[in-house]
C-alpha atoms as a PDB file:
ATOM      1  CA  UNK A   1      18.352 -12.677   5.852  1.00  0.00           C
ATOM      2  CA  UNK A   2      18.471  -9.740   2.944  1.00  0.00           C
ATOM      3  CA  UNK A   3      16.494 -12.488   1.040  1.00  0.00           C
ATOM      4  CA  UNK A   4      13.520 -12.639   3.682  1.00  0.00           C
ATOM      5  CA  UNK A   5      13.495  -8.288   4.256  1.00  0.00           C
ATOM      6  CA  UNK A   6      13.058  -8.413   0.374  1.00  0.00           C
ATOM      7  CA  UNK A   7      10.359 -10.753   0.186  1.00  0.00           C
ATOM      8  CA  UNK A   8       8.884  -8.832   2.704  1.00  0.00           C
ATOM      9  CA  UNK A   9       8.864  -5.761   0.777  1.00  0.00           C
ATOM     10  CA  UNK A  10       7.608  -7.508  -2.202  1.00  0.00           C
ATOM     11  CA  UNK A  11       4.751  -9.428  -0.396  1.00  0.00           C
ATOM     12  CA  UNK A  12       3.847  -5.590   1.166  1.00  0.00           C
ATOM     13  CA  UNK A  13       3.888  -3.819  -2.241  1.00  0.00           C
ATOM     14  CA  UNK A  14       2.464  -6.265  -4.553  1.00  0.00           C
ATOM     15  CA  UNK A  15       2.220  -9.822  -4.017  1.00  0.00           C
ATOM     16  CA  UNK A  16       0.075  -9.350  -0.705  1.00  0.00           C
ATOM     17  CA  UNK A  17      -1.102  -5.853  -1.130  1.00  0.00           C
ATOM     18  CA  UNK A  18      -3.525  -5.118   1.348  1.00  0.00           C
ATOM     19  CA  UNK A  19      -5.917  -3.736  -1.229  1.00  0.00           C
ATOM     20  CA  UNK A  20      -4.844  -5.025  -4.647  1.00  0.00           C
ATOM     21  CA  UNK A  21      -4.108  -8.652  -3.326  1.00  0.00           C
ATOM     22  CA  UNK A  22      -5.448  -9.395  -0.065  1.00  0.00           C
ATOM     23  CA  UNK A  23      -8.964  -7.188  -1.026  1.00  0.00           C
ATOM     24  CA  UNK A  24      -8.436  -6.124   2.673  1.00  0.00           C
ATOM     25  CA  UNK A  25      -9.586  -2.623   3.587  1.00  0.00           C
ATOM     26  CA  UNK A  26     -11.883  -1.669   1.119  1.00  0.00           C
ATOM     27  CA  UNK A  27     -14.378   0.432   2.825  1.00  0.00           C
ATOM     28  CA  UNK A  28     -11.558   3.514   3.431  1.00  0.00           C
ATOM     29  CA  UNK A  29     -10.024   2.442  -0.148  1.00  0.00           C
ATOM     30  CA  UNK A  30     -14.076   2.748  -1.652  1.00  0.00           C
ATOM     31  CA  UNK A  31     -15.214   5.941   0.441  1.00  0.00           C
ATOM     32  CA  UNK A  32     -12.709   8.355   1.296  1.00  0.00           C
ATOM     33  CA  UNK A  33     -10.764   7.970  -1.993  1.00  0.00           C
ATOM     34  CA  UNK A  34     -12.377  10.943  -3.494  1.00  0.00           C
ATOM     35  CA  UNK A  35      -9.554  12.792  -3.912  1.00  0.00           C
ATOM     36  CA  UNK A  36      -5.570  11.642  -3.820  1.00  0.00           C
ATOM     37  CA  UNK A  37      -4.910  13.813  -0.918  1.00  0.00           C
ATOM     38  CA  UNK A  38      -7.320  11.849   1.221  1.00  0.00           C
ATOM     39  CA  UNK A  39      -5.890   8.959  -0.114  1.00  0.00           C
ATOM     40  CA  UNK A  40      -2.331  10.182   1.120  1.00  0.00           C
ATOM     41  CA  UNK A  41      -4.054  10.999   4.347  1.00  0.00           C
ATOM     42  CA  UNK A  42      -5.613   7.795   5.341  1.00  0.00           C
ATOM     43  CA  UNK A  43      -2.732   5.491   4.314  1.00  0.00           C
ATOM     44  CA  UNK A  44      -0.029   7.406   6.407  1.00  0.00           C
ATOM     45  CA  UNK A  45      -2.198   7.096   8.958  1.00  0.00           C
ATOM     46  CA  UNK A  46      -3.008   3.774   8.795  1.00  0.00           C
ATOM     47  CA  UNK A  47       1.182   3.461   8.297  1.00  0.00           C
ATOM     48  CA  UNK A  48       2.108   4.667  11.558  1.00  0.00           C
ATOM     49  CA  UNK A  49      -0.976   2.089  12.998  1.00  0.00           C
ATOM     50  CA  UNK A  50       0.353  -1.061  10.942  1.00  0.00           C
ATOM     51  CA  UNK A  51       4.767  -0.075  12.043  1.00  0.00           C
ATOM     52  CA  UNK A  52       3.648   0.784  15.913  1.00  0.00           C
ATOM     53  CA  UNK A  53       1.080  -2.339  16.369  1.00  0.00           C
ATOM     54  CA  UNK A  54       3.545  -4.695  14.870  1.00  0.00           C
ATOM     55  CA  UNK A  55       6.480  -3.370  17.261  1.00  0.00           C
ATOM     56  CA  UNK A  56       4.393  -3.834  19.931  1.00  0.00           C
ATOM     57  CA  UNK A  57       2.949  -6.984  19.438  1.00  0.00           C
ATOM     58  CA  UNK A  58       6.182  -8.285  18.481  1.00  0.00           C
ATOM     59  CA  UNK A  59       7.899  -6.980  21.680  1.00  0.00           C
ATOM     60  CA  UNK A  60       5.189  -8.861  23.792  1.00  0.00           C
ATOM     61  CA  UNK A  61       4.650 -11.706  21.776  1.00  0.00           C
ATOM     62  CA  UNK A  62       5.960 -14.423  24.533  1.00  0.00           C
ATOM     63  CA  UNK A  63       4.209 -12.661  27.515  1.00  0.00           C
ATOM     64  CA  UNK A  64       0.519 -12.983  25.799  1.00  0.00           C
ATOM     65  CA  UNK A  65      -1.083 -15.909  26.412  1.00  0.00           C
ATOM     66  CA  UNK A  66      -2.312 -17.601  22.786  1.00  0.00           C
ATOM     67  CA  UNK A  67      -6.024 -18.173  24.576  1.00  0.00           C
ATOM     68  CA  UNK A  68      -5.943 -14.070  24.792  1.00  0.00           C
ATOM     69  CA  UNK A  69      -3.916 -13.315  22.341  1.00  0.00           C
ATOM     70  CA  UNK A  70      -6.664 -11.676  19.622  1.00  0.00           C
ATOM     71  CA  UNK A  71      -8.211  -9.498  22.385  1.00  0.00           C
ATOM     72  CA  UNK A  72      -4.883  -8.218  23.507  1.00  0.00           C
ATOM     73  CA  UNK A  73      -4.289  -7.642  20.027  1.00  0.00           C
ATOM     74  CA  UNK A  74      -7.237  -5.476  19.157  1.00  0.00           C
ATOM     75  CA  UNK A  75      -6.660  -3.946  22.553  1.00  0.00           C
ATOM     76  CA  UNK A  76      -3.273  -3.110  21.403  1.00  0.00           C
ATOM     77  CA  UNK A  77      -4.684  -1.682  18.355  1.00  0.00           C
ATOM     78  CA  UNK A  78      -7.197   0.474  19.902  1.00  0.00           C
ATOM     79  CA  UNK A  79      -4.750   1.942  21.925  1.00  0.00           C
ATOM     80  CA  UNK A  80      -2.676   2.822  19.180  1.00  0.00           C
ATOM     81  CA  UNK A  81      -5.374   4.140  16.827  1.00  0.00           C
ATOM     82  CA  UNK A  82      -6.652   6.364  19.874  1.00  0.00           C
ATOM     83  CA  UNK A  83      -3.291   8.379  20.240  1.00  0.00           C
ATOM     84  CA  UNK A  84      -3.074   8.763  15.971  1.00  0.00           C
ATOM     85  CA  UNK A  85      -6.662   9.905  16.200  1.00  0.00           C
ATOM     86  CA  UNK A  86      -5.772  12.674  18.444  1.00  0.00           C
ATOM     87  CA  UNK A  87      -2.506  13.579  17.271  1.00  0.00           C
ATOM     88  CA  UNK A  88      -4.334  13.830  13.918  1.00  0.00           C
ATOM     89  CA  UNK A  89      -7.648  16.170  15.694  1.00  0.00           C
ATOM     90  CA  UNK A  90      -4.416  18.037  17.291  1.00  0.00           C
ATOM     91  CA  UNK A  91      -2.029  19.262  14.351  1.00  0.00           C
ATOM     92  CA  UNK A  92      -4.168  18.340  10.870  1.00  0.00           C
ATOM     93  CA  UNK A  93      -7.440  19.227  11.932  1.00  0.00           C
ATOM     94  CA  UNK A  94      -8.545  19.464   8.633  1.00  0.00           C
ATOM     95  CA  UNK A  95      -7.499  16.397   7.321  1.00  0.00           C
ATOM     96  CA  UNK A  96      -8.652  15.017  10.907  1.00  0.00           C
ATOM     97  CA  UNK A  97     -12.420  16.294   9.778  1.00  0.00           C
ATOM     98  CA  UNK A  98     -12.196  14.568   6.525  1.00  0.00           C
ATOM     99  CA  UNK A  99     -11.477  11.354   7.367  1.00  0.00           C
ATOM    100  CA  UNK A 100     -13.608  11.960  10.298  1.00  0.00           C
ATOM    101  CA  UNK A 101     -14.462   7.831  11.465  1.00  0.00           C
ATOM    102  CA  UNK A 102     -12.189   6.334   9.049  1.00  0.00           C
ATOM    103  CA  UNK A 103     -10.027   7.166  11.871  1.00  0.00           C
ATOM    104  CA  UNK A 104     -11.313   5.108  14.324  1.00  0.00           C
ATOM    105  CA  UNK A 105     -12.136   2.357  12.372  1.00  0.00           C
ATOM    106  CA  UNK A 106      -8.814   1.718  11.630  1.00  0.00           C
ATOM    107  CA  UNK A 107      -9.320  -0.680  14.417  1.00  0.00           C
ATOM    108  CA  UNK A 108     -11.632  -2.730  12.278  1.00  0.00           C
ATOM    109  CA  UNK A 109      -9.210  -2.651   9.583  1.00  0.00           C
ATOM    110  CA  UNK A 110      -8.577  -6.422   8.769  1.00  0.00           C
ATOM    111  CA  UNK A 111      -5.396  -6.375   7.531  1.00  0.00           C
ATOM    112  CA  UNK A 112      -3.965  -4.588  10.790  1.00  0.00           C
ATOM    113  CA  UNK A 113      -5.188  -7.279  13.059  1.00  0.00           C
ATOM    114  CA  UNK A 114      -3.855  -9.934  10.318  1.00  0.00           C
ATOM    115  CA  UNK A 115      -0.959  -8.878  10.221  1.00  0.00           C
ATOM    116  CA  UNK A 116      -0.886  -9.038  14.067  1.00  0.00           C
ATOM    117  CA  UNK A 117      -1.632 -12.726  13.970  1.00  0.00           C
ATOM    118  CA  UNK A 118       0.101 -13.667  10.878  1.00  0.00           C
ATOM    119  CA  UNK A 119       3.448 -12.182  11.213  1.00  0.00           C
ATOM    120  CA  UNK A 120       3.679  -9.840  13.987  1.00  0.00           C
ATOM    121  CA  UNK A 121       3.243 -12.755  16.216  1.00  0.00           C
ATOM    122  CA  UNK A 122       5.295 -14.776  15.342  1.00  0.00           C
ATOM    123  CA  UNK A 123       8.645 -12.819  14.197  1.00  0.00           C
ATOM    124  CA  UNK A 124      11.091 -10.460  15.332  1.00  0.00           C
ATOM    125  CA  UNK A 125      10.790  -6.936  16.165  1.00  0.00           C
ATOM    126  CA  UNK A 126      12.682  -5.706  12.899  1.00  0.00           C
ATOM    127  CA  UNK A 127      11.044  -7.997  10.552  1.00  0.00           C
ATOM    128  CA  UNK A 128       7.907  -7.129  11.910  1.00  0.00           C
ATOM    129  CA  UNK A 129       8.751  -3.370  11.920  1.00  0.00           C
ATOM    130  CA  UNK A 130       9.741  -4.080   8.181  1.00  0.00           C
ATOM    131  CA  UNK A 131       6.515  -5.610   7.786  1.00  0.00           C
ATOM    132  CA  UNK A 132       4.480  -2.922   8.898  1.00  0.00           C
ATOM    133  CA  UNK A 133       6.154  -0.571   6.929  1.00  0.00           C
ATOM    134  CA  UNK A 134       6.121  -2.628   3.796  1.00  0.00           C
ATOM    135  CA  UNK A 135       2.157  -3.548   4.151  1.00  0.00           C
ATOM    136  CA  UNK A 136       1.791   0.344   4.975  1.00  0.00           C
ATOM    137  CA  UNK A 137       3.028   1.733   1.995  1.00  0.00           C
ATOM    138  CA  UNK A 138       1.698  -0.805  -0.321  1.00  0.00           C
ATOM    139  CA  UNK A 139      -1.826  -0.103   1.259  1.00  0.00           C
ATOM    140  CA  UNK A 140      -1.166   3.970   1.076  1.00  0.00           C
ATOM    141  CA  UNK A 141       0.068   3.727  -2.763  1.00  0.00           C
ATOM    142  CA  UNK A 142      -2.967   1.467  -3.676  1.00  0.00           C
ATOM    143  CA  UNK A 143      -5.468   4.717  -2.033  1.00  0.00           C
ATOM    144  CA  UNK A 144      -3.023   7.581  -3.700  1.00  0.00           C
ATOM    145  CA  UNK A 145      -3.243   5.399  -6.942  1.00  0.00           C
ATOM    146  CA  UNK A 146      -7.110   5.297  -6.971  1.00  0.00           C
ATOM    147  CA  UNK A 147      -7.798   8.771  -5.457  1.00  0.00           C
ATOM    148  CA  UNK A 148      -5.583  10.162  -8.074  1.00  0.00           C
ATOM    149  CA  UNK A 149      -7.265   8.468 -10.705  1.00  0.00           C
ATOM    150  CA  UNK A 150     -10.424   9.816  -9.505  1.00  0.00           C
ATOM    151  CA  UNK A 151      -9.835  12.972  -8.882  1.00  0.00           C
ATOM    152  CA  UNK A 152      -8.075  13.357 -12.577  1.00  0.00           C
ATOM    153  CA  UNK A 153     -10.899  11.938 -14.260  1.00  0.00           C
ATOM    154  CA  UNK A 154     -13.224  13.625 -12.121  1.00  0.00           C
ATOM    155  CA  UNK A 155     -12.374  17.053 -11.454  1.00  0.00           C
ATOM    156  CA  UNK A 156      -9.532  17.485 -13.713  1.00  0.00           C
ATOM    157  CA  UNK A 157      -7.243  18.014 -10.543  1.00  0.00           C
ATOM    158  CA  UNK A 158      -4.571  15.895  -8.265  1.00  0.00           C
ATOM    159  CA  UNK A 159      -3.775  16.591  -4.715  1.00  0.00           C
ATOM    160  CA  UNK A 160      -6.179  18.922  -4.480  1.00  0.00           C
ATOM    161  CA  UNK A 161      -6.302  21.170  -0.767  1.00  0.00           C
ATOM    162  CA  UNK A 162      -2.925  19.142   0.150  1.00  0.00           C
ATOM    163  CA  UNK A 163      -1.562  22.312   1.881  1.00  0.00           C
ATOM    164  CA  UNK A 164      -5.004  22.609   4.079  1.00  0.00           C
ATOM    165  CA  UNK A 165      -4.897  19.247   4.831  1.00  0.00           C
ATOM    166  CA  UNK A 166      -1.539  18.307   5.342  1.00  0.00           C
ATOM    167  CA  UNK A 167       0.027  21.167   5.781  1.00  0.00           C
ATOM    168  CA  UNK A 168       2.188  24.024   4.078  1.00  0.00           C
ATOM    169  CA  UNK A 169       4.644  21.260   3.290  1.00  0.00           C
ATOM    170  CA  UNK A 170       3.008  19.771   0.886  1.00  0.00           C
ATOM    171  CA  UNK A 171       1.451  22.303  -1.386  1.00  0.00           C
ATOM    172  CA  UNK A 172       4.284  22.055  -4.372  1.00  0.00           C
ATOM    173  CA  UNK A 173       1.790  18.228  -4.843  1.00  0.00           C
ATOM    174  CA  UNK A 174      -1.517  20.553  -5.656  1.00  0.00           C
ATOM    175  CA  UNK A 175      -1.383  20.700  -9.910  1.00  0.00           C
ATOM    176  CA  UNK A 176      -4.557  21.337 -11.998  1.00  0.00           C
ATOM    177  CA  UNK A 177      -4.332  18.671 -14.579  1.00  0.00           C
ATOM    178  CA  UNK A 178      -6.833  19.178 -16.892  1.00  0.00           C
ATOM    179  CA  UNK A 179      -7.449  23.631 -16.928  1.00  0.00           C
ATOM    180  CA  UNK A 180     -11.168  24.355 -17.487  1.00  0.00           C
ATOM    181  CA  UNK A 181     -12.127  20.905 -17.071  1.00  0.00           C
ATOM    182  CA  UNK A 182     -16.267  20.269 -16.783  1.00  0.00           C
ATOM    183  CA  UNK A 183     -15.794  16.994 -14.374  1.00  0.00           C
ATOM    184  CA  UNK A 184     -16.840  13.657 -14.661  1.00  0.00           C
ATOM    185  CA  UNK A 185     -19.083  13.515 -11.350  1.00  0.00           C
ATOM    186  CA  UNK A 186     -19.777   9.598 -11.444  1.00  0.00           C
ATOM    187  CA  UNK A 187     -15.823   9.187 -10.697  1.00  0.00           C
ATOM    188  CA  UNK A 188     -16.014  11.448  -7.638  1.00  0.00           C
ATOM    189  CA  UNK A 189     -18.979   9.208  -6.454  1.00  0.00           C
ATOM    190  CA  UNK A 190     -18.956   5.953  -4.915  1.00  0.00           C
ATOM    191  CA  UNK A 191     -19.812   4.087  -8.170  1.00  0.00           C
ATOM    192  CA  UNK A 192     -16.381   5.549  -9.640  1.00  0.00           C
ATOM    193  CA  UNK A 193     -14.473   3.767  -6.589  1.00  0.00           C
ATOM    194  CA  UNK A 194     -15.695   0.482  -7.401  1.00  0.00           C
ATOM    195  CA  UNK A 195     -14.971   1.097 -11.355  1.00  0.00           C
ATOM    196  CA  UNK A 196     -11.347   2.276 -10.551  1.00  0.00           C
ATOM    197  CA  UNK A 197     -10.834  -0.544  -7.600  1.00  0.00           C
ATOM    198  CA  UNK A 198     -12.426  -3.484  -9.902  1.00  0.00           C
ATOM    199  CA  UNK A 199      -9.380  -1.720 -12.637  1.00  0.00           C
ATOM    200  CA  UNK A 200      -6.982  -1.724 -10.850  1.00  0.00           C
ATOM    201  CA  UNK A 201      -7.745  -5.910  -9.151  1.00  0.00           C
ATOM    202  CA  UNK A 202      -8.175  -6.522 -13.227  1.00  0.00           C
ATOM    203  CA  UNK A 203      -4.562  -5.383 -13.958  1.00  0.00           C
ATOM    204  CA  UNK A 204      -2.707  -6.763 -11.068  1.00  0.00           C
ATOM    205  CA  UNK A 205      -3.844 -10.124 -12.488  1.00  0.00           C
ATOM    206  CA  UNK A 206      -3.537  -9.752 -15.610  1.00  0.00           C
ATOM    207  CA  UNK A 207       0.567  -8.782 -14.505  1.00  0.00           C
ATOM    208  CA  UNK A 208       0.460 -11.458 -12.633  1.00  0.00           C
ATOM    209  CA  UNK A 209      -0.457 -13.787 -15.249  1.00  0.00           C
ATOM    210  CA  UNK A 210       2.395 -12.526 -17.293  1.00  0.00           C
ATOM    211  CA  UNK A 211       5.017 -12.458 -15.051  1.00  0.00           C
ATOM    212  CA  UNK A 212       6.204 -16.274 -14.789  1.00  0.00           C
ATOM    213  CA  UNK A 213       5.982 -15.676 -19.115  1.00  0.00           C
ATOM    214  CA  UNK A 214       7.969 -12.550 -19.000  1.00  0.00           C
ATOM    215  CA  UNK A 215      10.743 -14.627 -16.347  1.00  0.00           C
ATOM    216  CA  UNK A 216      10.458 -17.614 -18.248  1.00  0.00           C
ATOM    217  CA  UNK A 217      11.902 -15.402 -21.833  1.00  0.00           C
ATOM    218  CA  UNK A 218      14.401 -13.333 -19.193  1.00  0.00           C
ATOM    219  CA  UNK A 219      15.995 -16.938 -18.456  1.00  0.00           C
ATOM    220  CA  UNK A 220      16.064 -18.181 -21.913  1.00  0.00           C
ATOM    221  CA  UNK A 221      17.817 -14.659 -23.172  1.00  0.00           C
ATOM    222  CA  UNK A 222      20.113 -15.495 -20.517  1.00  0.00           C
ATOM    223  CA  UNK A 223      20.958 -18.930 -21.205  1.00  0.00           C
ATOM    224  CA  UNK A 224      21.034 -18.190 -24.872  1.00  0.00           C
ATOM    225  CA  UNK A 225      24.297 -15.933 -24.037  1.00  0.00           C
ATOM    226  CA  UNK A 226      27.851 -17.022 -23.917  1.00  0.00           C
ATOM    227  CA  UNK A 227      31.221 -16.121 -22.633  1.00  0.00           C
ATOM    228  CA  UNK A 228      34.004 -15.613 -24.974  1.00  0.00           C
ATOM    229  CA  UNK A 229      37.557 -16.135 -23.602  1.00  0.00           C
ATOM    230  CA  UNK A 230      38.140 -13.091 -23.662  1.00  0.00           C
ATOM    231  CA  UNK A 231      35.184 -12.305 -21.578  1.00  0.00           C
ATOM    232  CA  UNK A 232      32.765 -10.807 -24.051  1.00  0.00           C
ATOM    233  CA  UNK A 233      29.227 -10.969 -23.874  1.00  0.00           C
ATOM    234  CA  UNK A 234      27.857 -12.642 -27.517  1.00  0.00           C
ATOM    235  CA  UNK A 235      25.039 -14.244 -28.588  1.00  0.00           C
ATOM    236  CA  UNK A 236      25.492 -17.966 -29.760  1.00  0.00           C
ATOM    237  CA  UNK A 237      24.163 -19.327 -33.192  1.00  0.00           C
ATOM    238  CA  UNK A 238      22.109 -22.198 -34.059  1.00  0.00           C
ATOM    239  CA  UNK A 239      24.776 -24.111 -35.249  1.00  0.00           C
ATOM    240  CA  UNK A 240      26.509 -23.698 -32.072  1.00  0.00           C
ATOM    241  CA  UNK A 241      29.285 -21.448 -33.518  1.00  0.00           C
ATOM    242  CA  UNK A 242      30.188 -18.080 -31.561  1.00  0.00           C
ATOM    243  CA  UNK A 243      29.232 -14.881 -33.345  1.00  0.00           C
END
């Protein structure tokens, strides 16, 4: 069981990344990735919509019919997104008028509803829970990671207005990277979110790529290492004598 909540965790933060591996959810990851702090914003948000709609839809999954199921789902969904929306408009205002109908959309989102019908569906409440979480975080580091980058490159700050927009709470995040910085405006626009997004799909495969290398030389140091009787760790020669 530990096995399957950690491959969970890994499919959620890297092998099925909403963003990164899936290349789920890119309009919020493209257009309200200006700065980290919206970023931050978006993918809690979208968090709380991924843990609460796979709960639910996990709780009900033997009372919905499978000819209704994808309705119920998006109805589920909607329902969910509607209360975030508000609690959002009620206590972070701010951040509620930046995201503005990112918000809403959330419904839209892909990878919500996938989830839904891939796992959520078909899996316990705590694995799904799990799930959520997992696929949540993974989806709000991928925003932080390209709002940050950004923002750094194009302003010279990160986390910028995190204490409007979040709240008090987080104002020790707000730094000024780069003092006196002139800006790099073409990384604040759109075109910089597809340069930083293309990045960042470039380096996950090229990772990728070298990860079954990098296990394959982790093995072999391994194997390449004897006990002694006496229980120490050395490495064994060529000729087959101990060191």
């Amino acid at each position: 069981m530990s096995e399957n909540y950690a491959k969970i965790a890994r499919d959620g933060l890297w092998d099925k990344n909403i963003v990164t591996g899936q290349m789920l959810a890119l309009c919020p990851a493209l257009a309200i990735t200006g700065t980290a702090t919206n970023g931050l914003g978006m993918g809690l948000a979208t968090t709380v919509v991924l843990i609460l709609s796979n709960v639910v839809i996990s709780a009900l999954r033997k009372t919905i019919a499978p000819e209704i199921r994808i309705p119920a789902f998006i109805l589920i969904i909607a329902a969910i997104v509607t209360v975030v929306d508000l609690a959002l408009n009620a206590w972070l205002h701010d951040l509620h008028k930046v995201l503005g109908l990112f918000i809403a959309l959330i419904v839209t989102n892909c990878a919500i509803l996938g989830r839904a019908e891939a796992f959520a569906s078909r899996f316990g409440v705590l694995a799904s829970a799990l799930d959520g979480l997992m696929m949540g975080i993974g989806f709000t580091l991928a925003l932080v990671v390209v709002g940050a980058i950004r923002e750094i490159l194009g302003s010279g700050t990160l986390f910028a207005q995190a204490s409007l927009l979040l709240g008090p709470h987080f104002a020790f995040l707000e730094l000024k990277v780069f003092p006196d910085y002139p800006g790099f405006l073409i990384m604040i626009l759109p075109p910089g979110g597809f340069l930083v997004v293309g990045g960042l799909f470039a380096l996950k495969r090229i990772i990728d790529a070298r990860k079954p290398t990098i296990e394959q030389e982790i093995k072999q140091m391994r194997t390449e290492r004897v006990f002694t009787a006496a229980g120490v760790l050395k490495p064994k020669l060529e000729t087959g004598e101990e060191a």
